[in-house]
N, C-alpha and C. Protein backbone atom coordinates (compact mmCIF):
# COMPACT_ATOMS: atom_id res chain seq x y z
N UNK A 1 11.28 8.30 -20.78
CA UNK A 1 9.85 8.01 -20.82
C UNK A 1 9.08 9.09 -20.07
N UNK A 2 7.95 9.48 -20.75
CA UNK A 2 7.59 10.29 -20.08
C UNK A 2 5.23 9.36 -19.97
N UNK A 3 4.78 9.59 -19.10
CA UNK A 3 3.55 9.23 -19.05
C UNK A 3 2.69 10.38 -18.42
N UNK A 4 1.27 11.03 -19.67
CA UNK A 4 0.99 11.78 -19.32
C UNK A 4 -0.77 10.95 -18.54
N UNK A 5 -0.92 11.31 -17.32
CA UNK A 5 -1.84 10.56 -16.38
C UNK A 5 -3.30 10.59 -17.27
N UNK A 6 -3.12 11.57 -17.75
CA UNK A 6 -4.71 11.87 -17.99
C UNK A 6 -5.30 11.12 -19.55
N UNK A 7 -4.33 10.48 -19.93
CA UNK A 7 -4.69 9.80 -21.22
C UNK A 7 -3.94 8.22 -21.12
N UNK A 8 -3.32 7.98 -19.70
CA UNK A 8 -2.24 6.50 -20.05
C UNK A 8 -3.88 6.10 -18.97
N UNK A 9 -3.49 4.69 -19.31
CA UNK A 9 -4.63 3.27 -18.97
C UNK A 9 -4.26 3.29 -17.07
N UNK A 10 -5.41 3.35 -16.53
CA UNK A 10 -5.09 3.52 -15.17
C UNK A 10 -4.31 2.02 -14.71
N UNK A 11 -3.99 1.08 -15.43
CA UNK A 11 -3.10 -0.12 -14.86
C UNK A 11 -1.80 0.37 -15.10
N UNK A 12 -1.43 0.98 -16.20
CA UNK A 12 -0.15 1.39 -16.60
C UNK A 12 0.29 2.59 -15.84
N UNK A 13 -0.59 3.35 -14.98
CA UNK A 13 -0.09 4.42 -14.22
C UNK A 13 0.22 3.66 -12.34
N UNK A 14 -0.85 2.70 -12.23
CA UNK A 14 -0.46 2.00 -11.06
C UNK A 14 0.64 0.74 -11.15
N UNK A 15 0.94 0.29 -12.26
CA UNK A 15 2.48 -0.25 -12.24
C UNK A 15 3.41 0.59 -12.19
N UNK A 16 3.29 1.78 -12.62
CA UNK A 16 4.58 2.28 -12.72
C UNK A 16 4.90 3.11 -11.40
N UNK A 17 3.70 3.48 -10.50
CA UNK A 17 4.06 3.87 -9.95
C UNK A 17 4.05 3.02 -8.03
N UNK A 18 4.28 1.83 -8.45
CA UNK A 18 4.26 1.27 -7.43
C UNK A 18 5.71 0.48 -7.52
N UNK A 19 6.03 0.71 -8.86
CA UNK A 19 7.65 0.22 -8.96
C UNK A 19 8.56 1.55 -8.69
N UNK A 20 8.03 2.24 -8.88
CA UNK A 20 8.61 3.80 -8.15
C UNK A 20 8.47 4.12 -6.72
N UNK A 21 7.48 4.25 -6.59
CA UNK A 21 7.39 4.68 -5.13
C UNK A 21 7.54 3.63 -4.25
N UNK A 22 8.65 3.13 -3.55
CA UNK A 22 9.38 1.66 -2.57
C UNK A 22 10.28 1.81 -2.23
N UNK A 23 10.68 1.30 -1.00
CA UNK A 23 9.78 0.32 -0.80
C UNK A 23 8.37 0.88 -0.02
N UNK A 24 7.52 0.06 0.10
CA UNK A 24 6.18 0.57 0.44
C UNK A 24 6.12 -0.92 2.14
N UNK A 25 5.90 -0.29 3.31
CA UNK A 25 5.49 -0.89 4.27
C UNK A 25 4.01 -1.68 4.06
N UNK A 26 4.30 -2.61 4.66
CA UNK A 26 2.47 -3.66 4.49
C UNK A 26 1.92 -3.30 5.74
N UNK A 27 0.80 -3.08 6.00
CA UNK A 27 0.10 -3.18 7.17
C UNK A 27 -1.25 -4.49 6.46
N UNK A 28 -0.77 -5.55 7.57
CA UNK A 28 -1.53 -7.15 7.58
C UNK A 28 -2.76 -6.61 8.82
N UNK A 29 -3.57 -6.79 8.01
CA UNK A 29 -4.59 -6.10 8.78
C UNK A 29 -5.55 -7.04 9.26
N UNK A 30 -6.78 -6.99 10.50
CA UNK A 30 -7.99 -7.71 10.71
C UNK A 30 -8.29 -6.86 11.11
N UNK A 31 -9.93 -7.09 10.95
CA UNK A 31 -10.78 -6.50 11.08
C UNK A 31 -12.32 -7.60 10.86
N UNK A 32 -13.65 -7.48 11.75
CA UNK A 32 -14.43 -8.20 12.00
C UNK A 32 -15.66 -7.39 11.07
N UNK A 33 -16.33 -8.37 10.17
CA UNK A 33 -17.54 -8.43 9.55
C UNK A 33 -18.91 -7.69 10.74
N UNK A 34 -19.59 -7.35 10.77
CA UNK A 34 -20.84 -6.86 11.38
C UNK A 34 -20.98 -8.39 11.92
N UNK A 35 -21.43 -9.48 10.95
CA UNK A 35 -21.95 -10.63 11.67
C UNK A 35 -20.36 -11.50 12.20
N UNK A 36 -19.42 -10.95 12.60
CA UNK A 36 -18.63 -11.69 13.14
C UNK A 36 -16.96 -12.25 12.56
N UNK A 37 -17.23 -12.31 11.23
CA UNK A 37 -16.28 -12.97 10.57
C UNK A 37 -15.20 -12.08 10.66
N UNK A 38 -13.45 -12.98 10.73
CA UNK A 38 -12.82 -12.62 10.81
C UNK A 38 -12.01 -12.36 9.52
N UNK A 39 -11.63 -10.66 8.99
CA UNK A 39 -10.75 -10.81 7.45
C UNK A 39 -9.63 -10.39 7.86
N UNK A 40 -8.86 -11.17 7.37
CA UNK A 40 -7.34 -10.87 7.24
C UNK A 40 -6.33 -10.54 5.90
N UNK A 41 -5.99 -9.48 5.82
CA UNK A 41 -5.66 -8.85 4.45
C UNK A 41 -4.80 -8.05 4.22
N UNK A 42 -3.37 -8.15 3.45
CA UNK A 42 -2.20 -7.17 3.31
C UNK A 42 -2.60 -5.88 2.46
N UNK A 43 -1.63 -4.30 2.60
CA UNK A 43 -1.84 -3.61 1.85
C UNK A 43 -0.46 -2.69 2.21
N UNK A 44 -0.16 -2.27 0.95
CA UNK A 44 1.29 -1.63 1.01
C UNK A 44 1.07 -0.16 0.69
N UNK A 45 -0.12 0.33 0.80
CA UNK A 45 -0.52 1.65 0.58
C UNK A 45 -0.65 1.93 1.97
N UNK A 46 0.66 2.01 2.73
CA UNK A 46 0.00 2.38 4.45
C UNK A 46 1.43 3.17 5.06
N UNK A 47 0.61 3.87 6.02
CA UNK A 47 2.50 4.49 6.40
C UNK A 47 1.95 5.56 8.28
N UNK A 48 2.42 5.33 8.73
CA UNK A 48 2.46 6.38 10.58
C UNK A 48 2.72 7.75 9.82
N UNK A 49 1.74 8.19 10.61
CA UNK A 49 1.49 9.72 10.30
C UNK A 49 1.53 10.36 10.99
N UNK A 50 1.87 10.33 12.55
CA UNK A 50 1.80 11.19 13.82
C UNK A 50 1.27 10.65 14.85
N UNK A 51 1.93 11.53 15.81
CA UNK A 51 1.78 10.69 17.17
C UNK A 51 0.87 11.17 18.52
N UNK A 52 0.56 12.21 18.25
CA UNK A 52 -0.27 13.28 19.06
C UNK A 52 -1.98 13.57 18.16
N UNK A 53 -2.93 12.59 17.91
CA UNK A 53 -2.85 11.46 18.63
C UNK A 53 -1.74 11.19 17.51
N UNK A 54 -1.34 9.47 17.80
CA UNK A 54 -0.96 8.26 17.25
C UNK A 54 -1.96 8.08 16.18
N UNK A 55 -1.20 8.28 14.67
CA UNK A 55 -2.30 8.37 13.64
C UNK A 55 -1.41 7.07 12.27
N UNK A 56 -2.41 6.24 11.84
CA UNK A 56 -1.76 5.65 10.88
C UNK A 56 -2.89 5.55 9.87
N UNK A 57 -2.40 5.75 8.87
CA UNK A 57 -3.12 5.87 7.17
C UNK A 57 -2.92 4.63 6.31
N UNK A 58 -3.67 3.86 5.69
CA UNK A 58 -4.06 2.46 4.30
C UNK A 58 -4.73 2.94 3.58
N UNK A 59 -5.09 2.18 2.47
CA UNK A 59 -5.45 2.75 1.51
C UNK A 59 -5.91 1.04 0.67
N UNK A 60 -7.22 0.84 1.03
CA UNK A 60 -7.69 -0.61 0.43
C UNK A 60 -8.31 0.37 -0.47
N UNK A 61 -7.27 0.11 -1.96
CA UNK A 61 -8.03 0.66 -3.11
C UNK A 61 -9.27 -0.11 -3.75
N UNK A 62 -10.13 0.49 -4.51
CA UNK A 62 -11.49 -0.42 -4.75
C UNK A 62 -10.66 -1.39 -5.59
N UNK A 63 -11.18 -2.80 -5.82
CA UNK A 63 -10.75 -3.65 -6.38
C UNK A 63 -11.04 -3.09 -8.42
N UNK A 64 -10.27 -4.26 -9.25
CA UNK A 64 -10.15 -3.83 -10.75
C UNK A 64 -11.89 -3.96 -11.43
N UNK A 65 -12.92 -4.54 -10.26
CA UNK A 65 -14.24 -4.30 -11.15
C UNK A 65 -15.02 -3.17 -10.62
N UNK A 66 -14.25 -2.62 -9.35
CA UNK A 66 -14.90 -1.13 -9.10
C UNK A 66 -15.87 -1.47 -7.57
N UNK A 67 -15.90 -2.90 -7.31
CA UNK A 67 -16.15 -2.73 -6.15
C UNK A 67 -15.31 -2.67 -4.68
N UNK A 68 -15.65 -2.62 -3.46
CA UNK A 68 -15.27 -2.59 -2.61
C UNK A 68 -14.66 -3.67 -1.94
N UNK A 69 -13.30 -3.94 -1.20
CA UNK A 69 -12.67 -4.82 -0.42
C UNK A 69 -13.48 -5.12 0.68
N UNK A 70 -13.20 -6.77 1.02
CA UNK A 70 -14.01 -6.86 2.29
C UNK A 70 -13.41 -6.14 3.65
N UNK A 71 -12.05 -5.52 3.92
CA UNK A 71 -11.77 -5.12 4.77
C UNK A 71 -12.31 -3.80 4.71
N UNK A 72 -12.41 -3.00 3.74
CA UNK A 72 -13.21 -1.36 3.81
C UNK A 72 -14.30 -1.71 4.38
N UNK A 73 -15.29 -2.76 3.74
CA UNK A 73 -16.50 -3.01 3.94
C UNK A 73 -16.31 -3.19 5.62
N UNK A 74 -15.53 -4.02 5.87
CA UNK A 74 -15.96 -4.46 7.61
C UNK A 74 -15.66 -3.32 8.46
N UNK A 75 -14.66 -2.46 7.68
CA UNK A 75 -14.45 -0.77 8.69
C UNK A 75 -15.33 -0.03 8.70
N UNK A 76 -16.12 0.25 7.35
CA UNK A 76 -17.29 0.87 7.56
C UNK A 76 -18.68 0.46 8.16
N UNK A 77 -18.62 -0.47 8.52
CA UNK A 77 -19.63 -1.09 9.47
C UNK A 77 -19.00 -1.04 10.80
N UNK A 78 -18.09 -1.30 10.84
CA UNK A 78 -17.61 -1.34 12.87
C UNK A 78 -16.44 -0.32 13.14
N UNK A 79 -15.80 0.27 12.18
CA UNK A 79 -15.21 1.55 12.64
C UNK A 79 -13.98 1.24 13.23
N UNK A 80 -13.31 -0.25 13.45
CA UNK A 80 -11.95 -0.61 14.33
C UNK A 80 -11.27 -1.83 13.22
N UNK A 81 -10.30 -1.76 13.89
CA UNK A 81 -9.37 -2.51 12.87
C UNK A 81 -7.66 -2.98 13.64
N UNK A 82 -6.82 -3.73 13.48
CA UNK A 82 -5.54 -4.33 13.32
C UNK A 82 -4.65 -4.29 13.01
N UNK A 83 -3.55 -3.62 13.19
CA UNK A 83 -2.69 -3.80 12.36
C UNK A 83 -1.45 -4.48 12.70
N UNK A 84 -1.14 -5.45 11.86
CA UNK A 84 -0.44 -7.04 12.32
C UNK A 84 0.86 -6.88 11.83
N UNK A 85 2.36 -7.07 12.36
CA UNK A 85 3.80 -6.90 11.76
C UNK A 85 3.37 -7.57 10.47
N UNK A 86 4.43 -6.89 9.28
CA UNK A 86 4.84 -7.42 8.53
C UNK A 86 6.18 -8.09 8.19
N UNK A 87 6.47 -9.15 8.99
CA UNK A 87 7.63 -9.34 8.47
C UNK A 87 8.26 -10.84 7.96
N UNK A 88 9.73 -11.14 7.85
CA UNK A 88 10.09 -12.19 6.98
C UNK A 88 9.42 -13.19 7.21
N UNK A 89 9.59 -13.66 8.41
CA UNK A 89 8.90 -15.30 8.76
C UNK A 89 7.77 -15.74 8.11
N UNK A 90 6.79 -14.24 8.24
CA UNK A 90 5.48 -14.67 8.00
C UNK A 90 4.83 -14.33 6.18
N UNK A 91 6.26 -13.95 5.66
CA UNK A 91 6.18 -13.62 4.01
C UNK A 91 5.19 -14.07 3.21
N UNK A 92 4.92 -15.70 3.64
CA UNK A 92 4.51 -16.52 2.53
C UNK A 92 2.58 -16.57 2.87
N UNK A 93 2.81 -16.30 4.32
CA UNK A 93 1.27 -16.14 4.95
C UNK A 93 0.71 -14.86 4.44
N UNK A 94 1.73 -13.67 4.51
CA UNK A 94 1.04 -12.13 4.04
C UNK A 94 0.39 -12.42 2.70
N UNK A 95 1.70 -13.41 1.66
CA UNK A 95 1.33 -12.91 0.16
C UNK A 95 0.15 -14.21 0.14
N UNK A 96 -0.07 -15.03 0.80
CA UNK A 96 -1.55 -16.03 0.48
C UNK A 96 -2.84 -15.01 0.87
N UNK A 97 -2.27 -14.36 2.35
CA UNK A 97 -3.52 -14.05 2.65
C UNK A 97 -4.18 -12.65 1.74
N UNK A 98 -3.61 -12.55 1.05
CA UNK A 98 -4.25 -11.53 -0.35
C UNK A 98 -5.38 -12.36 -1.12
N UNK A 99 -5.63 -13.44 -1.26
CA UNK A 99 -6.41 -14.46 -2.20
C UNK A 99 -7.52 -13.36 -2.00
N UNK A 100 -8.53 -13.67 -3.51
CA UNK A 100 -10.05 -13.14 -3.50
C UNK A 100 -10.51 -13.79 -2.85
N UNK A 101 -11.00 -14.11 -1.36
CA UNK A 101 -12.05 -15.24 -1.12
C UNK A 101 -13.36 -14.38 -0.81
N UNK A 102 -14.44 -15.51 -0.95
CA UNK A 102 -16.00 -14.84 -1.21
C UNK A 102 -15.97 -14.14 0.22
N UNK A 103 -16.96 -12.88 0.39
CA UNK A 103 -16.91 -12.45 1.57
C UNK A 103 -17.25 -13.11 2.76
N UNK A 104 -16.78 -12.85 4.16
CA UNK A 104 -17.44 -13.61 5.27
C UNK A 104 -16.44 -15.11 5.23
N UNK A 105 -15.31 -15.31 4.19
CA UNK A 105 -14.92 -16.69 4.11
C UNK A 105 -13.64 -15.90 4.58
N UNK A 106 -12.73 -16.73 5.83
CA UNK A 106 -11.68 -16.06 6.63
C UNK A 106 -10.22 -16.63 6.04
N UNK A 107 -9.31 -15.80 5.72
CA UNK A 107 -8.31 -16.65 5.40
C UNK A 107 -7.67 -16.21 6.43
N UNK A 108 -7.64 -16.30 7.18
CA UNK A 108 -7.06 -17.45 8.57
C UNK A 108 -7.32 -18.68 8.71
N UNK A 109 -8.25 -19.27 8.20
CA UNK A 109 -8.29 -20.79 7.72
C UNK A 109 -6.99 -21.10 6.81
N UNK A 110 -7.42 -20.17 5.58
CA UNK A 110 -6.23 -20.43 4.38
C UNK A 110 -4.90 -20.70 5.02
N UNK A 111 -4.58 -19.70 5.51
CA UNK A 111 -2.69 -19.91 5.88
C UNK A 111 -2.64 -20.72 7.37
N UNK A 112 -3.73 -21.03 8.36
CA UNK A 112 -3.71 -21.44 9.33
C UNK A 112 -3.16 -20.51 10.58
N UNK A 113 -3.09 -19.47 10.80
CA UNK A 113 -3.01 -18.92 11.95
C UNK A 113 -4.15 -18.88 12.65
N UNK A 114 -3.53 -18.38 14.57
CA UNK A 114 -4.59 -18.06 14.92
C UNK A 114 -4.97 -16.79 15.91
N UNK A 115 -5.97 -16.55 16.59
CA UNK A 115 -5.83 -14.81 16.51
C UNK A 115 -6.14 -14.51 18.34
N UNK A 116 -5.57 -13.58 19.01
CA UNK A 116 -5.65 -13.70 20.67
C UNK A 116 -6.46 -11.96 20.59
N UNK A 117 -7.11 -12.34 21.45
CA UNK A 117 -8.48 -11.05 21.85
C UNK A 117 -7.76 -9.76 21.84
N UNK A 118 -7.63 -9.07 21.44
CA UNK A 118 -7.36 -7.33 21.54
C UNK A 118 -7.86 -6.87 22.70
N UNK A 119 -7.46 -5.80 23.06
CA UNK A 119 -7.69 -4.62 24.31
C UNK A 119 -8.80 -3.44 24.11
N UNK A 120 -8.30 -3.50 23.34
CA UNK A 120 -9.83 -1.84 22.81
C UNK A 120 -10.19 -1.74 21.57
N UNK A 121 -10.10 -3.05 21.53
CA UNK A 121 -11.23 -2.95 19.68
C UNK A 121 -11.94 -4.35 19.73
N UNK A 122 -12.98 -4.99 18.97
CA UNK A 122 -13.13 -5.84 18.77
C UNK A 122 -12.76 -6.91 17.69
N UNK A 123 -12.26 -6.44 16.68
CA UNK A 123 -11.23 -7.76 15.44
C UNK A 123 -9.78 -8.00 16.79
N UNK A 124 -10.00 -9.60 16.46
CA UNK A 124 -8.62 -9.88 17.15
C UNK A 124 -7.19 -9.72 16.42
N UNK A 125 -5.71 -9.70 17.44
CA UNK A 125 -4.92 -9.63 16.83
C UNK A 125 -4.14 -11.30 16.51
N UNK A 126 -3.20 -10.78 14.98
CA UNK A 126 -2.79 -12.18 15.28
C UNK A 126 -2.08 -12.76 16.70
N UNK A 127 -2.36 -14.22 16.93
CA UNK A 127 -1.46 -14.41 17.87
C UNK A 127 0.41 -14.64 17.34
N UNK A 128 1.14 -14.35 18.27
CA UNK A 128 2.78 -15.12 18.30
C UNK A 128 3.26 -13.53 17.03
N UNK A 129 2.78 -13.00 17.24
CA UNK A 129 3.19 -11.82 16.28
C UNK A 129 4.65 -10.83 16.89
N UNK A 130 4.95 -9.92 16.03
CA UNK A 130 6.18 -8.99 17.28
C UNK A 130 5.28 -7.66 17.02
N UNK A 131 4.38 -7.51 16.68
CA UNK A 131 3.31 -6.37 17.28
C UNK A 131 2.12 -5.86 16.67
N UNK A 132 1.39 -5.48 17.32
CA UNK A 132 0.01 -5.53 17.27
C UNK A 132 -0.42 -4.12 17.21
N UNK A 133 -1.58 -3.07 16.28
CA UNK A 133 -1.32 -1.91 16.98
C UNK A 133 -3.18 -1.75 16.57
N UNK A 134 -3.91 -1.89 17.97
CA UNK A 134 -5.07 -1.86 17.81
C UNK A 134 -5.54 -0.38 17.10
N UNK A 135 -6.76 -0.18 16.47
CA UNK A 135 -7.31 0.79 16.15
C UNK A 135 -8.64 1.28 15.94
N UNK A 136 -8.72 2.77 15.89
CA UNK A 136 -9.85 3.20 15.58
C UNK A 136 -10.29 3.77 14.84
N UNK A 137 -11.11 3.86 13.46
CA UNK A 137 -11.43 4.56 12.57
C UNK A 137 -11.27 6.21 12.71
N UNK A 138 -11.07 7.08 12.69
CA UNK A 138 -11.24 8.45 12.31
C UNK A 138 -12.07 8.73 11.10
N UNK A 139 -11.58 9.05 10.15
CA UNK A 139 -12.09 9.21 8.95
C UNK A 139 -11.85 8.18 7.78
N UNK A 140 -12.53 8.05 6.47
CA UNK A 140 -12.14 7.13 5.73
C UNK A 140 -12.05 8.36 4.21
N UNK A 141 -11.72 8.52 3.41
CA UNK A 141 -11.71 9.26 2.55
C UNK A 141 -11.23 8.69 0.99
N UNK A 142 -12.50 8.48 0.55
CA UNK A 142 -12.36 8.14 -0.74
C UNK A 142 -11.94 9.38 -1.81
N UNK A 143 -10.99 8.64 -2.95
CA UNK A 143 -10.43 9.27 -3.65
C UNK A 143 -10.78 8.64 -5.11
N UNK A 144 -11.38 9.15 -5.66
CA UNK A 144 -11.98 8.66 -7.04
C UNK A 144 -13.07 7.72 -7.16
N UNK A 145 -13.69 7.04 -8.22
CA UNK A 145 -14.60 6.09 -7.92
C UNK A 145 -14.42 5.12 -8.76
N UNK A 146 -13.29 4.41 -9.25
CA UNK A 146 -13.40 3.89 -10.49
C UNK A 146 -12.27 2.80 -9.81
N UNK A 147 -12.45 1.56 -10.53
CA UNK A 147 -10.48 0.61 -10.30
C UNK A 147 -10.02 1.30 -9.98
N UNK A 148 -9.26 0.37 -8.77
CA UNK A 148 -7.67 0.81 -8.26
C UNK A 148 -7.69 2.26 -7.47
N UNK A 149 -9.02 2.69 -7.33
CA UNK A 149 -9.20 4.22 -6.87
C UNK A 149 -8.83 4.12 -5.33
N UNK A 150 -8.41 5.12 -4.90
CA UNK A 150 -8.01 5.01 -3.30
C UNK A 150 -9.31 5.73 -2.38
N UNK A 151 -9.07 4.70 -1.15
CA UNK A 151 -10.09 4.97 0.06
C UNK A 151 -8.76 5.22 1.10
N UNK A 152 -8.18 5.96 1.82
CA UNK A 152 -8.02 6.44 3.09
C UNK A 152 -8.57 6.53 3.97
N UNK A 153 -8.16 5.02 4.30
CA UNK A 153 -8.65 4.44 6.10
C UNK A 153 -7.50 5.36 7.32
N UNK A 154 -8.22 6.23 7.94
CA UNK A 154 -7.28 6.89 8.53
C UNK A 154 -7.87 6.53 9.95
N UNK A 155 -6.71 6.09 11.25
CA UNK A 155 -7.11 5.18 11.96
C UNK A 155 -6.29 6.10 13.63
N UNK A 156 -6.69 6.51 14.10
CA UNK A 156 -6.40 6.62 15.95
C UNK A 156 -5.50 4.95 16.37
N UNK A 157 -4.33 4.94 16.59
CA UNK A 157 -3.82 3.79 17.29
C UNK A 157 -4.29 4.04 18.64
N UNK A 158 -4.87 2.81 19.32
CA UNK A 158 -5.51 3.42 20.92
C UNK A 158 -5.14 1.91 21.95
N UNK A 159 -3.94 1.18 21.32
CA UNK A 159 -3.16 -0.27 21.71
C UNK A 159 -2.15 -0.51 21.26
N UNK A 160 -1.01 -0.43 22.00
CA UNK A 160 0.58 -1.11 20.87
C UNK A 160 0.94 -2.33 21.61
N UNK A 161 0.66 -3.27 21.25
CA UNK A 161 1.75 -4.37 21.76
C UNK A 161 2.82 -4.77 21.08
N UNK A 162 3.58 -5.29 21.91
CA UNK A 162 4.80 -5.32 21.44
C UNK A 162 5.57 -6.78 22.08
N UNK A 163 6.25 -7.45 21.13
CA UNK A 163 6.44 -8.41 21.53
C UNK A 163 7.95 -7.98 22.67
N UNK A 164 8.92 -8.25 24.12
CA UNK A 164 9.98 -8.02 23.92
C UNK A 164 10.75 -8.52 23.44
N UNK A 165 10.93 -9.60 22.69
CA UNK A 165 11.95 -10.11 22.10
C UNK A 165 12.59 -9.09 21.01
N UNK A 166 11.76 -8.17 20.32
CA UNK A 166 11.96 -7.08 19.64
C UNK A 166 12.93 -5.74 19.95
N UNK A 167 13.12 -6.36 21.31
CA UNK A 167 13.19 -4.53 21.52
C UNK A 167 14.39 -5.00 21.87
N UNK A 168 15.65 -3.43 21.46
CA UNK A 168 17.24 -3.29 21.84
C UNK A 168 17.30 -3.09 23.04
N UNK A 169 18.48 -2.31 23.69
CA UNK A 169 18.53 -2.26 24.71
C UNK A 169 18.25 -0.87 25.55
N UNK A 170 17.96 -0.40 24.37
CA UNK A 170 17.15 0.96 24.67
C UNK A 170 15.94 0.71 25.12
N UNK A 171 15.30 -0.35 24.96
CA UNK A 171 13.96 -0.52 25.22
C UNK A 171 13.16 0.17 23.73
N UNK A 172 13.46 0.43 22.67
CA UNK A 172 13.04 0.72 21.36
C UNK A 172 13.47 -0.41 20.37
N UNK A 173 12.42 -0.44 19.17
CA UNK A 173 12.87 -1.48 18.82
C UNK A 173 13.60 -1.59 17.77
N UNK A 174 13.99 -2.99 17.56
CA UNK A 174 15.69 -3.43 16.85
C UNK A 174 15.24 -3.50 15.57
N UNK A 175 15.54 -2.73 14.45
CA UNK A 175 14.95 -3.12 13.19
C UNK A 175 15.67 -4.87 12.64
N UNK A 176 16.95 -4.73 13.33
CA UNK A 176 17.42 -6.09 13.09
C UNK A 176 16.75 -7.47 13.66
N UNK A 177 16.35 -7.03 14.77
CA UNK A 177 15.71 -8.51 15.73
C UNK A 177 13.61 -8.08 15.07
N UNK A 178 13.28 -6.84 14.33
CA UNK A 178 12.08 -7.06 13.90
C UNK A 178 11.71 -7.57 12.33
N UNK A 179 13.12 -7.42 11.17
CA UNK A 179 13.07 -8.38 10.26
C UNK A 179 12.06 -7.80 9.44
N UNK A 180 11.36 -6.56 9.19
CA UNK A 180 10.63 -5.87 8.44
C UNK A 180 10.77 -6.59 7.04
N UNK A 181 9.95 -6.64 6.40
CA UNK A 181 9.50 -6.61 5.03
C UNK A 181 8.63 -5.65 4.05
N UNK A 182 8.86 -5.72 3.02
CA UNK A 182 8.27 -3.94 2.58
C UNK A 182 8.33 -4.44 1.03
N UNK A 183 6.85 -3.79 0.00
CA UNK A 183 6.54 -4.69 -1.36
C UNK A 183 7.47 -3.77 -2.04
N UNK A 184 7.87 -3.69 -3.31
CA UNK A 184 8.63 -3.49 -4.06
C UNK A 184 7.60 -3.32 -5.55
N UNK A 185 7.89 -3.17 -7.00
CA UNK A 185 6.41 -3.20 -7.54
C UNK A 185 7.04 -4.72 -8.71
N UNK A 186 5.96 -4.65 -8.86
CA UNK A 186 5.21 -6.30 -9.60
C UNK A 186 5.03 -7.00 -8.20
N UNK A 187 5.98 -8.17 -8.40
CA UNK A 187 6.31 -9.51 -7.74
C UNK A 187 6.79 -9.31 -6.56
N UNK A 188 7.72 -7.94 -6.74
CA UNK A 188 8.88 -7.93 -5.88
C UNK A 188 9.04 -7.55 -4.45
N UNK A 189 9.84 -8.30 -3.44
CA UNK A 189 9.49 -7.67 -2.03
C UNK A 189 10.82 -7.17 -1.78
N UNK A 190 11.08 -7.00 -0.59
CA UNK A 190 12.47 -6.42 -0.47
C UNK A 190 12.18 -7.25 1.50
N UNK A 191 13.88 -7.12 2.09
CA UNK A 191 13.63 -7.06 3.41
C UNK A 191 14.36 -5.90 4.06
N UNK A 192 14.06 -5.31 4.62
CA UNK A 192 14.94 -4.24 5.36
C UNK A 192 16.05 -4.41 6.57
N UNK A 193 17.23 -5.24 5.64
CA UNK A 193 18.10 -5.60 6.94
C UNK A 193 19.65 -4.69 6.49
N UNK A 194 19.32 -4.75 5.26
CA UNK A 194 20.39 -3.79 4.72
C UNK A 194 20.42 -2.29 5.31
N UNK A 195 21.05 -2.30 6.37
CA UNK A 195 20.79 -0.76 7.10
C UNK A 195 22.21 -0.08 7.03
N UNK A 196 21.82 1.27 7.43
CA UNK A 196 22.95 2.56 6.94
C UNK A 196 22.46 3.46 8.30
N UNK A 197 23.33 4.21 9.14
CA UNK A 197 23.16 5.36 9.88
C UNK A 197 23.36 7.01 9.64
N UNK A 198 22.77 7.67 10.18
CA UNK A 198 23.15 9.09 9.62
C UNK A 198 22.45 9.87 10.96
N UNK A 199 22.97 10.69 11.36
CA UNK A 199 22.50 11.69 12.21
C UNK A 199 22.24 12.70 11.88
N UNK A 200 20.86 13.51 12.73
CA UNK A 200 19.98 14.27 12.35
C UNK A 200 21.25 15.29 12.50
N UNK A 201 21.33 16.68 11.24
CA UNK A 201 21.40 17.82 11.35
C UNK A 201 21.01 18.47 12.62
N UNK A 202 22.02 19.13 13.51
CA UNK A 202 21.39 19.99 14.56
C UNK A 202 21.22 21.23 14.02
């Protein structure tokens, strides 16, 4: 099969390439409305980009009628944001808290969690989480203008909490005791417990 981009249906180029490119990490995000409201919202277009500063990249593509997500919307008004573990326990809460709800309507009601004050941002983080990594807008960089088009929320981490129950005995943490989860494309999720070692080339 071959698909040439510039003539296939932009749904048929974002299925295929979201069943290709995976697994893809979720960053479960909050972030606060101008007048207050709290949104809570998964996205698997996200990935750590560096550490000098501490830089992490999402990507809340415009929704399929071409407008804007309420989480872009609440970054571009307040500039800070959340980013909440993704992992097994909380599977069934990540994939609800995707629902369309009207803006300003919190699904943190929907799944019932609840959320403990942050350090240097104002959206709270979830509470009972295994980590939290407050943030700050940098740049946002839109990429096209049409469905499914990408915005690059590119974010300064400037808070890590960390739960210890997480961490080995290195004091770094256990991918086994953190239980990661990561989307797969359609339906599909994956968990990352199936692990393999290899050492870096000197």
């Amino acid at each position: 099969m071959q698909i040439d981009v510039k003539s296939a249906q932009v749904i048929d180029v974002y299925q295929m390439l979201v069943g290709l490119v995976a697994p893809r990490p979720i960053a479960w995000v909050t972030t606060l409305s101008a007048t207050g409201s709290i949104n809570l919202a998964p996205f698997s277009f996200f990935n750590f980009f560096g550490a000098n500063p501490p830089v992490v990249v999402f990507s809340p593509t415009l929704k399929r009628d071409g407008s804007k997500k309420d989480t872009l919307l609440n970054i571009e008004q307040t500039g800070e944001f959340v980013i909440n573990a993704s992992t097994e326990p909380d599977a069934e809460a990540i994939n609800q808290s995707s629902s369309m709800l009207p803006y300003g309507e919190s699904e943190l009601t929907l799944i019932g969690r609840d959320t403990e004050s942050s350090v240097r941002v104002k959206p709270p983080r979830l509470a009972n989480i295994p980590f939290a990594l407050e943030c700050k807008l940098l740049q946002i960089i839109p990429v096209g203008n049409g469905p499914i088009s990408a915005n690059l929320v590119i974010g300064e981490v400037v808070m890590i909490h960390v739960n210890d129950a997480i961490l080995g005995t290195d004091g770094h943490p256990d991918p086994h005791k953190l239980s990661s989860i990561a989307r797969m494309g359609g339906e599909n999720w994956c968990r990352t417990l199936d692990l393999f070692q290899l050492s870096r080339p000197k």
